[in-house]
N, C-alpha and C. Protein backbone atom coordinates (compact mmCIF):
# COMPACT_ATOMS: atom_id res chain seq x y z
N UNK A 1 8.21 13.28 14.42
CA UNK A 1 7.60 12.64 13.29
C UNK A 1 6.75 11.48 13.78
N UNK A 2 5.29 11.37 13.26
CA UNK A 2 4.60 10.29 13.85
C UNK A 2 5.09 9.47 13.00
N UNK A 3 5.03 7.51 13.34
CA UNK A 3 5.27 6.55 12.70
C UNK A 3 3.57 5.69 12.60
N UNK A 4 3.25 5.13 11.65
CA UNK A 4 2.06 4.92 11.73
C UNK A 4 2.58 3.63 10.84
N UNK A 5 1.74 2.19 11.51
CA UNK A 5 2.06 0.76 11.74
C UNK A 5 1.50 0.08 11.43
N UNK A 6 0.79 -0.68 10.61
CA UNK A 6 -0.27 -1.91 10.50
C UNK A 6 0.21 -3.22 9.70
N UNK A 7 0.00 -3.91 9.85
CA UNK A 7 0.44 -5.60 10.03
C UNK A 7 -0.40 -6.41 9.95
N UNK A 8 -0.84 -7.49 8.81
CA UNK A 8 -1.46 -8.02 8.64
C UNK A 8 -1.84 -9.44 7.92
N UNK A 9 -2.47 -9.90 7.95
CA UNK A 9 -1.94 -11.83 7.10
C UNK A 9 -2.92 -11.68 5.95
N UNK A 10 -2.37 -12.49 5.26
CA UNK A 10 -3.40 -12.39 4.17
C UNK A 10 -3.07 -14.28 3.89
N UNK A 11 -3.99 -14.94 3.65
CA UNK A 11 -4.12 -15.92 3.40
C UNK A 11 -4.15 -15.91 1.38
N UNK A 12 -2.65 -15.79 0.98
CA UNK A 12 -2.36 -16.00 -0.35
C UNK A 12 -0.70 -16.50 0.29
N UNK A 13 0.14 -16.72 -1.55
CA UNK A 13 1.12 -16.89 -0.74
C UNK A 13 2.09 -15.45 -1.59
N UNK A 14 3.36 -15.37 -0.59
CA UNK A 14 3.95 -14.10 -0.57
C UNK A 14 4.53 -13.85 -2.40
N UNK A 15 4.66 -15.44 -3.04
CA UNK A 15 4.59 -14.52 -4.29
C UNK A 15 3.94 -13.78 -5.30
N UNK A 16 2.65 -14.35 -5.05
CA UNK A 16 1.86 -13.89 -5.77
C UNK A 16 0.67 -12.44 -4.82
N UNK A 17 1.28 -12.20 -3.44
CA UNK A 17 1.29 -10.69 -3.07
C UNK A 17 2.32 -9.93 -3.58
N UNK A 18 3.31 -10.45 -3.71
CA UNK A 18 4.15 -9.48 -4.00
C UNK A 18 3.98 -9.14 -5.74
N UNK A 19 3.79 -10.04 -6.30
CA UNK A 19 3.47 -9.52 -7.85
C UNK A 19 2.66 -8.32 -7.56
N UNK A 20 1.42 -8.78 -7.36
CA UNK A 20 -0.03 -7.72 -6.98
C UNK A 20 1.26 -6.11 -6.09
N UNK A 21 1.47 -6.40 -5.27
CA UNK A 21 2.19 -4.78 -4.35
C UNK A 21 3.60 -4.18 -5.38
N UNK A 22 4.29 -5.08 -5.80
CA UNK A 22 4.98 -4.43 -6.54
C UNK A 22 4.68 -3.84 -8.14
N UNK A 23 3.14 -4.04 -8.65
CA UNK A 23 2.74 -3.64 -9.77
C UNK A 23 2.13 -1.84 -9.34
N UNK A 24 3.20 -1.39 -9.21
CA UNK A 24 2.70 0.70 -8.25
C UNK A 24 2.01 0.99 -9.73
N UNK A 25 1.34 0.71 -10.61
CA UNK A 25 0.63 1.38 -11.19
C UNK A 25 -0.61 1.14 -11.49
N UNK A 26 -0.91 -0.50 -10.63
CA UNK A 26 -1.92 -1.16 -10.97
C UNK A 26 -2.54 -1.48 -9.51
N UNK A 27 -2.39 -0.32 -8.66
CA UNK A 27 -2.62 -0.23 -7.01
C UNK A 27 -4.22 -0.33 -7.38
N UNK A 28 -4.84 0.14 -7.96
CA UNK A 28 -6.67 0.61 -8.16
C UNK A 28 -7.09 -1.04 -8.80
N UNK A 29 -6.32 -1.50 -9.43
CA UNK A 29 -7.04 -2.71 -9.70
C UNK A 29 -6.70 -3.90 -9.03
N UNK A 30 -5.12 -4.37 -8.53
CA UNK A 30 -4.91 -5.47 -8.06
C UNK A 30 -4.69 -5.61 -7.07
N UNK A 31 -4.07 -4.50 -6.17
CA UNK A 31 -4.03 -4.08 -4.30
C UNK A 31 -4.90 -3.96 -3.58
N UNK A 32 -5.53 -2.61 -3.73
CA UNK A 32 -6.11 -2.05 -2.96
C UNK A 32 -7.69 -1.79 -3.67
N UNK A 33 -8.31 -2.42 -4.73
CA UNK A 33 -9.06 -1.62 -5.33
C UNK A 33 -10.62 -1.49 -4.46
N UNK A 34 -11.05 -0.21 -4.83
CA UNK A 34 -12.04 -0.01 -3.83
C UNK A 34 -11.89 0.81 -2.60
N UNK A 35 -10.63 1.11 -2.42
CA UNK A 35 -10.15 1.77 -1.31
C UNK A 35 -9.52 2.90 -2.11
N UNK A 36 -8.61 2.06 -3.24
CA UNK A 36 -7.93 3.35 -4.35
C UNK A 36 -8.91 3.00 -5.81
N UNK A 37 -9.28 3.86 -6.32
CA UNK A 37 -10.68 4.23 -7.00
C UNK A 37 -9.72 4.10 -8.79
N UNK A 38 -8.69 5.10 -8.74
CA UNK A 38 -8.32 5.48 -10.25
C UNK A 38 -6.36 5.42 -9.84
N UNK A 39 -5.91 5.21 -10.65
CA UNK A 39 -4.29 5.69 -10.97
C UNK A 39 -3.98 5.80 -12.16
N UNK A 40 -3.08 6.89 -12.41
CA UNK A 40 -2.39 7.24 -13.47
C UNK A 40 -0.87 7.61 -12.97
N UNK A 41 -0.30 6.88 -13.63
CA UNK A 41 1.13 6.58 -13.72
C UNK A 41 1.75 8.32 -14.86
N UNK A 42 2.72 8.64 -13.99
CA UNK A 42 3.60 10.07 -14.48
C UNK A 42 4.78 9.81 -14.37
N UNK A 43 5.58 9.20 -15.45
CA UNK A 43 7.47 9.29 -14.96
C UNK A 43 7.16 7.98 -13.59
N UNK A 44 7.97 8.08 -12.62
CA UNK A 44 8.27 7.19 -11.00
C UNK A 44 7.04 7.52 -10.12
N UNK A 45 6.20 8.32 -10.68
CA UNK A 45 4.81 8.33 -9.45
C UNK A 45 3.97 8.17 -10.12
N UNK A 46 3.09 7.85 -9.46
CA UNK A 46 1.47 7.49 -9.60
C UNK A 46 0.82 8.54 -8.52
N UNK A 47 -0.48 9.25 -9.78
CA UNK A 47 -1.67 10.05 -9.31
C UNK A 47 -2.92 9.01 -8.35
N UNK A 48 -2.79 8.59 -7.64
CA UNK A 48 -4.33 8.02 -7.38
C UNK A 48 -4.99 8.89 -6.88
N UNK A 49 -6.69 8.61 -6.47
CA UNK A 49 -7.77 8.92 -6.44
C UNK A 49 -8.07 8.03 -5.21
N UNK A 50 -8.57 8.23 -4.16
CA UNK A 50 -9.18 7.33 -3.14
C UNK A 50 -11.15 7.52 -3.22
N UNK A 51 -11.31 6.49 -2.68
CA UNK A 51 -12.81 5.98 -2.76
C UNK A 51 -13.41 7.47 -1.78
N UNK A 52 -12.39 8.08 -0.82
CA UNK A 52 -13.07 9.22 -0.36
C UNK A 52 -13.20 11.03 -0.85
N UNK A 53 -12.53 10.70 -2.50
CA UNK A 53 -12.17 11.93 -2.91
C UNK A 53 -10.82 11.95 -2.91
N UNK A 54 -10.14 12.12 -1.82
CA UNK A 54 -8.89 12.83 -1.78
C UNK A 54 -7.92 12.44 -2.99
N UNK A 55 -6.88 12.79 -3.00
CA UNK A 55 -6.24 12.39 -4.36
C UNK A 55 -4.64 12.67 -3.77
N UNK A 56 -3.56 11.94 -4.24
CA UNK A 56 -2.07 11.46 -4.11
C UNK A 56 -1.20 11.44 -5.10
N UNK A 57 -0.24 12.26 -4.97
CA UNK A 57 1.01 11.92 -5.55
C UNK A 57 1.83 11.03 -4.78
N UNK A 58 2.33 10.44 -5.78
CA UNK A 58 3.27 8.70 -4.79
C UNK A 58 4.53 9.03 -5.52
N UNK A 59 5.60 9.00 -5.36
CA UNK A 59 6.50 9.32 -5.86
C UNK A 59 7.43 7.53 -5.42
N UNK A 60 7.52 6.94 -6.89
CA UNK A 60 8.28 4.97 -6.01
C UNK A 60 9.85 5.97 -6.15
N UNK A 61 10.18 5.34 -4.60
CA UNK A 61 11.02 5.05 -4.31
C UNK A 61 12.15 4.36 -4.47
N UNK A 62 11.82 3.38 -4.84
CA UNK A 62 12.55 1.87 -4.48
C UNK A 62 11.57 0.73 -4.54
N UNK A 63 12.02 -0.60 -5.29
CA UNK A 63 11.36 -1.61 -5.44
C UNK A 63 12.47 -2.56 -5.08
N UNK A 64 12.65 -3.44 -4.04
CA UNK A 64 13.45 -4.35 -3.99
C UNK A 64 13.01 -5.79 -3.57
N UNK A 65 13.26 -6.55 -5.11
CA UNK A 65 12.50 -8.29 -5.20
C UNK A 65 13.41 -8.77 -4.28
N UNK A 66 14.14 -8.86 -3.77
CA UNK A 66 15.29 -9.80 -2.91
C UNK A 66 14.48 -9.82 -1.27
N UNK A 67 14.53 -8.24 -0.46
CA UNK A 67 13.43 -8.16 0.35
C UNK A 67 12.09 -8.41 0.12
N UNK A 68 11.25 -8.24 -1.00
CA UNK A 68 10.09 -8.09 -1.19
C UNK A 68 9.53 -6.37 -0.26
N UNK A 69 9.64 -5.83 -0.75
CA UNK A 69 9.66 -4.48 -0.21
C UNK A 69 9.78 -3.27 -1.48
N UNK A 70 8.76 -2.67 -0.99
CA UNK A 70 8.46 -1.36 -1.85
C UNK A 70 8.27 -0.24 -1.36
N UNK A 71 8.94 1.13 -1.06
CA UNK A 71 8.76 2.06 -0.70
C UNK A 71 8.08 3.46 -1.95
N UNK A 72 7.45 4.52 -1.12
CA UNK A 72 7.07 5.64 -1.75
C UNK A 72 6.70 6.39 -0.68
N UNK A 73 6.74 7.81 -1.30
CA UNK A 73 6.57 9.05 -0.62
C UNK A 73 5.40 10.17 -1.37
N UNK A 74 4.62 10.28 -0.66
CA UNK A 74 3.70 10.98 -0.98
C UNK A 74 4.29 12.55 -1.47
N UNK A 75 4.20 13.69 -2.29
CA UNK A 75 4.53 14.76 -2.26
C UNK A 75 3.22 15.54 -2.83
N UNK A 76 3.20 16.79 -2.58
CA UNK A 76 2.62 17.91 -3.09
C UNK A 76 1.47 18.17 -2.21
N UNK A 77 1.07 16.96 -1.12
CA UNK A 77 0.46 17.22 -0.38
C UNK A 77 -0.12 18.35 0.84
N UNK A 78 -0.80 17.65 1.83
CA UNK A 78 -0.84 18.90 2.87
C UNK A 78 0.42 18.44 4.11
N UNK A 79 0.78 17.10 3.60
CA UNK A 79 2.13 16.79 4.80
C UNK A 79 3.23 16.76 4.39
N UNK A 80 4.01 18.14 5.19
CA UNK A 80 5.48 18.01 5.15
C UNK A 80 6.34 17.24 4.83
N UNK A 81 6.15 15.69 4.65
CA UNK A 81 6.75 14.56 4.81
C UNK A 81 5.86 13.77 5.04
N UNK A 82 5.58 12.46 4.16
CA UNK A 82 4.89 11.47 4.21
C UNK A 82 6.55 10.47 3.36
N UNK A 83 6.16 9.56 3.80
CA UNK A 83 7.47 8.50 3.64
C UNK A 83 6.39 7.24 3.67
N UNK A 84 6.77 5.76 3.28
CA UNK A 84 5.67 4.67 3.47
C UNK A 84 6.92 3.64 2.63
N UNK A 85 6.34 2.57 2.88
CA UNK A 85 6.99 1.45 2.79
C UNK A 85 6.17 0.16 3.07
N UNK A 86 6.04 -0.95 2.17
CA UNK A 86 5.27 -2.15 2.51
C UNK A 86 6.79 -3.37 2.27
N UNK A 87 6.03 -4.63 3.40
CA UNK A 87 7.33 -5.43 2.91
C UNK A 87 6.58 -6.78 3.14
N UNK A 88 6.82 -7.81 2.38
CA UNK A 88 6.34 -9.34 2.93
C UNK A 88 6.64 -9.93 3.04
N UNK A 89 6.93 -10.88 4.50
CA UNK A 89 7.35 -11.82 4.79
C UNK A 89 6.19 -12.80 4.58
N UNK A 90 7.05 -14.14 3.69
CA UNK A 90 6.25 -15.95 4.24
C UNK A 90 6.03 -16.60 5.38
N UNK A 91 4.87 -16.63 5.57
CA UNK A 91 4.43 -17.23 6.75
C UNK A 91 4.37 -18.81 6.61
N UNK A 92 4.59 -19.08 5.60
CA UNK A 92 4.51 -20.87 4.83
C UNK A 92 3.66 -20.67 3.74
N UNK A 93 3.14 -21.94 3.33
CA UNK A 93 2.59 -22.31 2.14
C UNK A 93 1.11 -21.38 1.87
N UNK A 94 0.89 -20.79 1.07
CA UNK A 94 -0.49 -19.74 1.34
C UNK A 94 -0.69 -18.70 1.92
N UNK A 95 0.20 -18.27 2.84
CA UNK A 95 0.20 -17.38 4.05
C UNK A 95 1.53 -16.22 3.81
N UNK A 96 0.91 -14.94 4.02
CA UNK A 96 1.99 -13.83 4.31
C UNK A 96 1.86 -12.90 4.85
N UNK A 97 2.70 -12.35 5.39
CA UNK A 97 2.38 -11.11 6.50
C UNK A 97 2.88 -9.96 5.94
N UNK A 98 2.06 -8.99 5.64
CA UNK A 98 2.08 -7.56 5.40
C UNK A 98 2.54 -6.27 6.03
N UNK A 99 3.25 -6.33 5.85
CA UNK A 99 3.83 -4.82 6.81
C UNK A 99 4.10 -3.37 6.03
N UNK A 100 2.95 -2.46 6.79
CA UNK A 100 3.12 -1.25 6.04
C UNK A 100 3.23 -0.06 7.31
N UNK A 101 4.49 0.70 6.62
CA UNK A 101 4.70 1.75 7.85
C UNK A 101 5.02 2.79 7.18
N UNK A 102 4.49 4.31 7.77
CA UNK A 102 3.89 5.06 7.03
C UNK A 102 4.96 6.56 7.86
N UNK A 103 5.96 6.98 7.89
CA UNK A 103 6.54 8.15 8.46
C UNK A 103 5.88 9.55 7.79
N UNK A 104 5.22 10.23 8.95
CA UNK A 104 4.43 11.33 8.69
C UNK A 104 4.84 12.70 9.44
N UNK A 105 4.77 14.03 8.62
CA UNK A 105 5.15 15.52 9.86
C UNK A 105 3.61 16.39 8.67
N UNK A 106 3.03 17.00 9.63
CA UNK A 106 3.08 17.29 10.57
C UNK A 106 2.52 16.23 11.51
N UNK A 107 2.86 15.75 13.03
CA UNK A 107 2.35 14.95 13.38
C UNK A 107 0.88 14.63 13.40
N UNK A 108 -0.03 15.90 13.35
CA UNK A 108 -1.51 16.11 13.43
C UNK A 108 -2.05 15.34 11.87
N UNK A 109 -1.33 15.07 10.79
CA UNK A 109 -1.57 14.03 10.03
C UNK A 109 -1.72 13.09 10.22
N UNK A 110 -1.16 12.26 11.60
CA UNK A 110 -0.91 10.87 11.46
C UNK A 110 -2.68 10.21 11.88
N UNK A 111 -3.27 10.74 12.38
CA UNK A 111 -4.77 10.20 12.59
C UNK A 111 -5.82 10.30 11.67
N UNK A 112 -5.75 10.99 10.70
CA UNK A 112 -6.60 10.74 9.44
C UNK A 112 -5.64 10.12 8.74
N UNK A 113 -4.08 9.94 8.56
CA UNK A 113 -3.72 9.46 7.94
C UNK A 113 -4.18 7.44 8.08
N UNK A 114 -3.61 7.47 9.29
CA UNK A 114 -4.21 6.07 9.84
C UNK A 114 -5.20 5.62 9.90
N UNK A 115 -6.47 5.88 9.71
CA UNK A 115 -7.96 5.73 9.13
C UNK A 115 -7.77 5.63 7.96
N UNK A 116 -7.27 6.34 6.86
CA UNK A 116 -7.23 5.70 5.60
C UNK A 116 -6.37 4.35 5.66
N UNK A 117 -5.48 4.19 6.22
CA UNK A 117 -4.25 2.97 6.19
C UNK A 117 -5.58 1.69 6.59
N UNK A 118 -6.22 1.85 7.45
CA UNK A 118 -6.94 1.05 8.26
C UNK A 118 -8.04 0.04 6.99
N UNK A 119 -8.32 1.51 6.28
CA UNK A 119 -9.08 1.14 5.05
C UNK A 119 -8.44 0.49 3.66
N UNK A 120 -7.75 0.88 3.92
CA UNK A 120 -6.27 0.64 2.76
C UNK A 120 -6.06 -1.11 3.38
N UNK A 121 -6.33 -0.99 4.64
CA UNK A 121 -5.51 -3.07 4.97
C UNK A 121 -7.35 -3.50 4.67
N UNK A 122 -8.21 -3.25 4.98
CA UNK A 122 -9.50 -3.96 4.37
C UNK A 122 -9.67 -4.31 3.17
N UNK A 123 -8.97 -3.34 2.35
CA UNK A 123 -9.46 -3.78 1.06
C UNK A 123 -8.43 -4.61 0.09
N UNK A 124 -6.92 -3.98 0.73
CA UNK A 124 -6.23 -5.45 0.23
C UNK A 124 -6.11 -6.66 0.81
N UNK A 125 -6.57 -6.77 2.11
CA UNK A 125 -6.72 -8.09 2.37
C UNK A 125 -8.25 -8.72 1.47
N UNK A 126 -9.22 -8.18 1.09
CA UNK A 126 -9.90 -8.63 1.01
C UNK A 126 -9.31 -8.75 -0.83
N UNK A 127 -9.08 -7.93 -1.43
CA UNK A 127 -8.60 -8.22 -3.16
C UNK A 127 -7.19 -9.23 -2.99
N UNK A 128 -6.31 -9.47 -2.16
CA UNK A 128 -5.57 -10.32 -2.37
C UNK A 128 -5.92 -11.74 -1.90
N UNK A 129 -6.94 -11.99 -0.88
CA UNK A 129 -7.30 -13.21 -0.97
C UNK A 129 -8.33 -13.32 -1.53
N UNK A 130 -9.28 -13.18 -1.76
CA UNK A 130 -10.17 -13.06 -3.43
C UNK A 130 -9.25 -13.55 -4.28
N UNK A 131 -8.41 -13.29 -5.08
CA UNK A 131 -7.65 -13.08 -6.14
C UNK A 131 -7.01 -14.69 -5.91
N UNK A 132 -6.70 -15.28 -4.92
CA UNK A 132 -6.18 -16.37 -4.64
C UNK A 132 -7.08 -17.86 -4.28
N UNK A 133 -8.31 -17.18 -3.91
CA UNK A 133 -9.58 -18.48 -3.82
C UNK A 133 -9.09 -19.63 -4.59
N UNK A 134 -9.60 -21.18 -4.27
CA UNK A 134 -9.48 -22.09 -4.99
C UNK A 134 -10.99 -21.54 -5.95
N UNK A 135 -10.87 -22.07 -7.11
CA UNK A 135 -12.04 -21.82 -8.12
C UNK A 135 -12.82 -22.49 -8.41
């Protein structure tokens, strides 16, 4: 199974990322938007739409405020197993570090998968510190 890794700061602070990552139905407007285009919420998953076409079933997992951590699993896809998980740690006042790790089969997924992830950390770093600017 490939593991696929990215880590990143975002200059906001971790509670008000974590509002924004733990809202799984409002990924297209307050996360990621621009990277994820449309969502529609079904029962525990969300349909999105990515800015490149492709389209996702997310099936949440688990939301846990104590960690700050949210898991989901992609299904119906072309991969056997997609698994994912984001979590945030405080870096201090303004500052938090993003961690998203992505368990993938068949392994030959994990390199287009990781080009989208890549695009996926551009655009929420860039909508979560936006979202936090002094005004």
């Amino acid at each position: 199974m490939a593991t696929i890794y990215k880590e990143f700061n975002v200059n906001a602070g971790v509670e008000d990322v974590w509002d924004a990552l733990r809202d799984f139905g409002a990924v297209h407007q307050r996360l990621a938007p621009g990277f994820v285009t449309a969502c529609v919420m079904e029962e525990d998953a969300r349909v999105i739409r990515f800015a490149n076409g492709m389209s996702a079933r997310e099936l949440l997992v688990g939301i846990d405020d104590t960690l700050r951590r949210l898991s989901y699993s992609a299904v119906g896809g072309m991969a056997t197993h997609h698994n994912a998980s984001a979590q945030l740690f405080e870096l201090g006042p303004g500052r938090t570090r993003f961690v998203w790790i992505t368990d993938v089969l068949p392994d030959a997924m994990a390199a287009p998968i990781a080009a989208m992830m890549e695009q996926g950390v551009a655009a929420m770093s860039r909508a979560l510190e936006s979202a936090h600017e002094p005004g």
